[in-house]
Protein backbone atom coordinates (compact mmCIF):
# COMPACT_ATOMS: atom_id res chain seq x y z
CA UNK A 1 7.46 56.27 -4.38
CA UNK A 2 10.68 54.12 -4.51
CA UNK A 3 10.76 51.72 -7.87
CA UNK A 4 10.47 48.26 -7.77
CA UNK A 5 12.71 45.72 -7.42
CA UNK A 6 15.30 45.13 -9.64
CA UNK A 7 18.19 42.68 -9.46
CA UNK A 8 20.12 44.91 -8.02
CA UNK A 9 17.74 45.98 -4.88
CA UNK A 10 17.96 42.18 -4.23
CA UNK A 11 21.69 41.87 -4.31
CA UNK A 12 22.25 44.75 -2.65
CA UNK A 13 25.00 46.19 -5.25
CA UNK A 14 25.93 49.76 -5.37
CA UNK A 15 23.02 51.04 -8.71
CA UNK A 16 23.23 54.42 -9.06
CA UNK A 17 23.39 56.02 -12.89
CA UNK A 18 23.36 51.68 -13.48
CA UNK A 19 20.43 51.31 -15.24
CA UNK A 20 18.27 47.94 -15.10
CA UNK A 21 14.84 47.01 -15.95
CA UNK A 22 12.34 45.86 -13.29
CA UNK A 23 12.26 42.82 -12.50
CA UNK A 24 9.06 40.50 -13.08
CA UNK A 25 8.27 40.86 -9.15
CA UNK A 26 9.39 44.72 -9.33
CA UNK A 27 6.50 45.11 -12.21
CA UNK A 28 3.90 43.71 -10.23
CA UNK A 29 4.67 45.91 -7.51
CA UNK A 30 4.21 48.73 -9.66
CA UNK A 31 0.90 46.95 -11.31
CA UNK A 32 -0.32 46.68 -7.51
CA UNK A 33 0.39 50.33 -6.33
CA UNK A 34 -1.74 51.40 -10.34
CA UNK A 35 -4.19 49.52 -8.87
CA UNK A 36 -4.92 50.77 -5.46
CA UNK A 37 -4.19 54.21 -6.08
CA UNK A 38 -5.48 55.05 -9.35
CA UNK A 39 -9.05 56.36 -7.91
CA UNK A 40 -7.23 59.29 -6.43
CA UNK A 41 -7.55 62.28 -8.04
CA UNK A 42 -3.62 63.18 -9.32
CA UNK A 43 -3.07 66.38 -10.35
CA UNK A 44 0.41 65.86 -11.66
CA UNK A 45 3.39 63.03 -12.27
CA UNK A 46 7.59 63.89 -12.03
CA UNK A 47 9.41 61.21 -12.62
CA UNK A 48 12.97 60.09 -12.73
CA UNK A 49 14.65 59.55 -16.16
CA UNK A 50 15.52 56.39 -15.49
CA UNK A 51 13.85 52.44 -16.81
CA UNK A 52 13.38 51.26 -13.44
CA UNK A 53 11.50 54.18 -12.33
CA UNK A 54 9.19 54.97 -15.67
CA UNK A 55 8.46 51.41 -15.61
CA UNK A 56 7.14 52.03 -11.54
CA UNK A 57 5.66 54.92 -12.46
CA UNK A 58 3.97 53.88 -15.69
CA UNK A 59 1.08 51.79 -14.43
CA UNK A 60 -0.43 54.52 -12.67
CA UNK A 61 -0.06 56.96 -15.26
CA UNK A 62 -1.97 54.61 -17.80
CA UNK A 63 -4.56 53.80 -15.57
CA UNK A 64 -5.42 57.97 -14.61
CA UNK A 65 -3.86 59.70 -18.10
CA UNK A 66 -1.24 60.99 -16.19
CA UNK A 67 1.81 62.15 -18.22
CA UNK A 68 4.81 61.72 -16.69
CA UNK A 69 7.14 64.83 -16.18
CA UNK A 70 10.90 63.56 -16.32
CA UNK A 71 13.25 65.82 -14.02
CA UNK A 72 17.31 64.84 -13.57
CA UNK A 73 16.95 66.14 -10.12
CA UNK A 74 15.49 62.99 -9.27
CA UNK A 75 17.99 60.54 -10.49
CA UNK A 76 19.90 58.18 -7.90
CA UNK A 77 22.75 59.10 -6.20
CA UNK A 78 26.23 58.36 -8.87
CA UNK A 79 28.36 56.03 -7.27
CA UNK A 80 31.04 56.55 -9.28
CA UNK A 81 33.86 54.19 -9.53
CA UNK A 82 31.83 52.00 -7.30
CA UNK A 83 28.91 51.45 -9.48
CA UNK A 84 27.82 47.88 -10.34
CA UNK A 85 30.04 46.70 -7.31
CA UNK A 86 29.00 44.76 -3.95
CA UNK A 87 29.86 46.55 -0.18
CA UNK A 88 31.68 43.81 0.46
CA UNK A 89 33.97 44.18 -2.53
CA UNK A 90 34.26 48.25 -2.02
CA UNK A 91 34.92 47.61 1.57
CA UNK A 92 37.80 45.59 1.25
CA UNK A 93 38.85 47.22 -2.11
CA UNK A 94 38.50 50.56 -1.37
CA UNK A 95 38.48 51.01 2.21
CA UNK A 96 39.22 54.24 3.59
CA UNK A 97 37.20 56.18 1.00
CA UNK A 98 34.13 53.57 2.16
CA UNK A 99 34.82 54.51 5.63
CA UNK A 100 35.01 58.11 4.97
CA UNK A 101 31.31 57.75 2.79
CA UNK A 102 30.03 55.42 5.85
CA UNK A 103 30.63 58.24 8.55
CA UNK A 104 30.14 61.17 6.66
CA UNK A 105 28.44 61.10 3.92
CA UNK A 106 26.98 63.98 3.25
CA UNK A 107 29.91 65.56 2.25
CA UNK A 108 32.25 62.35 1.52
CA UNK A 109 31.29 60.78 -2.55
CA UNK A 110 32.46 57.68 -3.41
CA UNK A 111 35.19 58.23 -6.16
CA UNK A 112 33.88 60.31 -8.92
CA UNK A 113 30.37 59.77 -7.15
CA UNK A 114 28.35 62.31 -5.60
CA UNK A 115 27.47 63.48 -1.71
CA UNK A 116 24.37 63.81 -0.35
CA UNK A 117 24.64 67.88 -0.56
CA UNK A 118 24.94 67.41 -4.23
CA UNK A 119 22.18 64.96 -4.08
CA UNK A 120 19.96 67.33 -2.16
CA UNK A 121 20.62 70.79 -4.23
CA UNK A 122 19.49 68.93 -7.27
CA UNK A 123 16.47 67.22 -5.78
CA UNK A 124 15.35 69.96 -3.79
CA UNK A 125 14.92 72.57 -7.49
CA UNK A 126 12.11 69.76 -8.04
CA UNK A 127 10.69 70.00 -4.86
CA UNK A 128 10.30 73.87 -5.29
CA UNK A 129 9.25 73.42 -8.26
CA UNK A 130 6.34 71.48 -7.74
CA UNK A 131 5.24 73.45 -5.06
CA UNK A 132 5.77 76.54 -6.86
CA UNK A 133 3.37 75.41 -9.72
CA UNK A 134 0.98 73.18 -7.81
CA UNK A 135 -0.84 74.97 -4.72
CA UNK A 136 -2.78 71.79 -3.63
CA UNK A 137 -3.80 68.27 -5.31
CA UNK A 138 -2.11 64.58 -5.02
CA UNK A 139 1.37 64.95 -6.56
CA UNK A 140 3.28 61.85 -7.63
CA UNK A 141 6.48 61.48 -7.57
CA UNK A 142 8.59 58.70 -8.44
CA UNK A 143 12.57 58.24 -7.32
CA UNK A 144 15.37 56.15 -5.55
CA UNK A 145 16.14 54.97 -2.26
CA UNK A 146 18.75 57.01 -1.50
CA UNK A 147 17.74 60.41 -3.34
CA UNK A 148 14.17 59.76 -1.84
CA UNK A 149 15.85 59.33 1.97
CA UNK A 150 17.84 62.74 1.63
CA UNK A 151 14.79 64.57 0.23
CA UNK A 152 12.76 63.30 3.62
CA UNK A 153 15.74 64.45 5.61
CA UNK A 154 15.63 67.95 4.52
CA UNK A 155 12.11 68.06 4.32
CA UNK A 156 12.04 67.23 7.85
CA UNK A 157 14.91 69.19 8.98
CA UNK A 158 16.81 65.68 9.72
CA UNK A 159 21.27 65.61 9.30
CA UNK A 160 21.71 64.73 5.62
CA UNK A 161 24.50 63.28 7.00
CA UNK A 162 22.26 60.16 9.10
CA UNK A 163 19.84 59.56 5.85
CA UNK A 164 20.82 55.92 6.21
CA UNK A 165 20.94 55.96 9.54
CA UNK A 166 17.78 57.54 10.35
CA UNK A 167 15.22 56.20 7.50
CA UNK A 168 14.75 52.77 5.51
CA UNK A 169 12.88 52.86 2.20
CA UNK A 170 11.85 49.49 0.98
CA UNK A 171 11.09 48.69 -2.66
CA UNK A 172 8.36 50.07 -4.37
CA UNK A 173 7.31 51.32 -0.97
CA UNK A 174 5.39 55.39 -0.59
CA UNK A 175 5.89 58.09 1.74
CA UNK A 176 3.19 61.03 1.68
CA UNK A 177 4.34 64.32 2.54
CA UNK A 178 1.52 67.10 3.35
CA UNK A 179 2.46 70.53 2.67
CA UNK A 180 0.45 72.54 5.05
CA UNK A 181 0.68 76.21 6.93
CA UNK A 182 3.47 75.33 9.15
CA UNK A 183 5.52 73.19 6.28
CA UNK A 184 6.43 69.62 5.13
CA UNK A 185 4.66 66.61 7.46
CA UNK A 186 5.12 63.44 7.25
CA UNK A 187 2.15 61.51 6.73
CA UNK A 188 3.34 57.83 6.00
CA UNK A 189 7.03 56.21 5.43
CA UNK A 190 7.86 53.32 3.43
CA UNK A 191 4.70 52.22 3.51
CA UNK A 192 4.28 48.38 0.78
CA UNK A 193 0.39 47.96 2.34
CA UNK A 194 -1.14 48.03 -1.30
CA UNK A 195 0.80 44.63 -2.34
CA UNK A 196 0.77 41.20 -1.62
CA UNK A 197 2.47 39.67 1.37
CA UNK A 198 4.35 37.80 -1.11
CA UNK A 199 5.88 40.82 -2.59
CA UNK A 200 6.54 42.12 0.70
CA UNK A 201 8.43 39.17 2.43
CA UNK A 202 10.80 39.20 -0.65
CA UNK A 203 14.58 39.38 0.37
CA UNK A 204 16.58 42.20 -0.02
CA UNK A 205 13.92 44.54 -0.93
């Protein structure tokens, strides 16, 4: 699951290691998914250490007694110099390094940032991880957009390069991977079906 909204999802600024809250339509996205999913039967929680995704995650995880395991691996990506700042602004600012990221950027960073290689070594030590320890059962598992698009493209066996390119990831929206005999399968994508067509026609998220 992708957190909720926060000002920044709406704005579209570059929030990486950033760290805001939810906001009050991000929380009730997270209140809705507690709600609709909670009669599954989880077997275990790995969260991201950050506010915006322990406040997505947390509903849930009251509602079921989950306790949330908090792994680095899946933080956002770090924007580096660019954190905090609009496209717009990096574009003209900072142009040929935005170029570079845009066409390449699995192994182009923004300044002092990181690339999606990074971002996928890290993420992936969680992903063995929890299949290592956890042979079947509901696992949930709560991220970012852009660490939660590269972990689908290597999944899938998709360019880490095209993770913008190649999958969106809405707000607060889930993906289910099924880990079967003959590997990861994607079973749903960005899928917001649990909340209100309010919360889904919101802008920018």
């Amino acid at each position: 699951m992708r957190h909720g909204e926060t000002a920044y999802s709406q704005s579209g600024g570059f929030c990486g290691v950033t760290d805001p809250d939810l906001t009050d339509a991000g929380l009730q996205m997270a209140i809705a998914f507690g709600k609709a999913y909670s009669h599954l039967d989880w077997t275990a929680a790995y969260v991201s250490p950050m506010k915006r995704t322990i406040a997505t995650a947390k509903p849930l995880c009251a509602a079921t007694g989950l306790e949330m395991q908090l792994r680095d691996g899946l933080r956002e990506i770090n924007f580096g110099e660019w954190e905090g700042k609009t496209q717009d602004y990096v574009k003209e600012s900072d142009s040929e390094n935005y170029i570079h990221w845009m066409t390449e950027p699995a192994w182009n960073a923004p300044p002092g940032g990181e690339t999606a290689i990074q971002i996928a070594s890290r993420a992936e030590l969680v992903i063995t991880e929890i299949t290592q320890k956890h042979e079947d059962g509901n696992i949930f598992v709560v991220s970012h957009k852009s660490t939660i698009r590269i972990m689908l493209c290597g999944l899938l066996g998709i360019d880490l390069g095209r993770y913008r390119d190649r999958i969106d990831m809405p707000a607060a929206s889930i993906s289910v991977v099924e880990f079967g005999k003959y590997g990861p399968k994607l079973i749903r994508l960005g899928d917001r079906s649990f909340m209100s067509d309010e919360l889904r026609s919101r802008p920018g998220t």
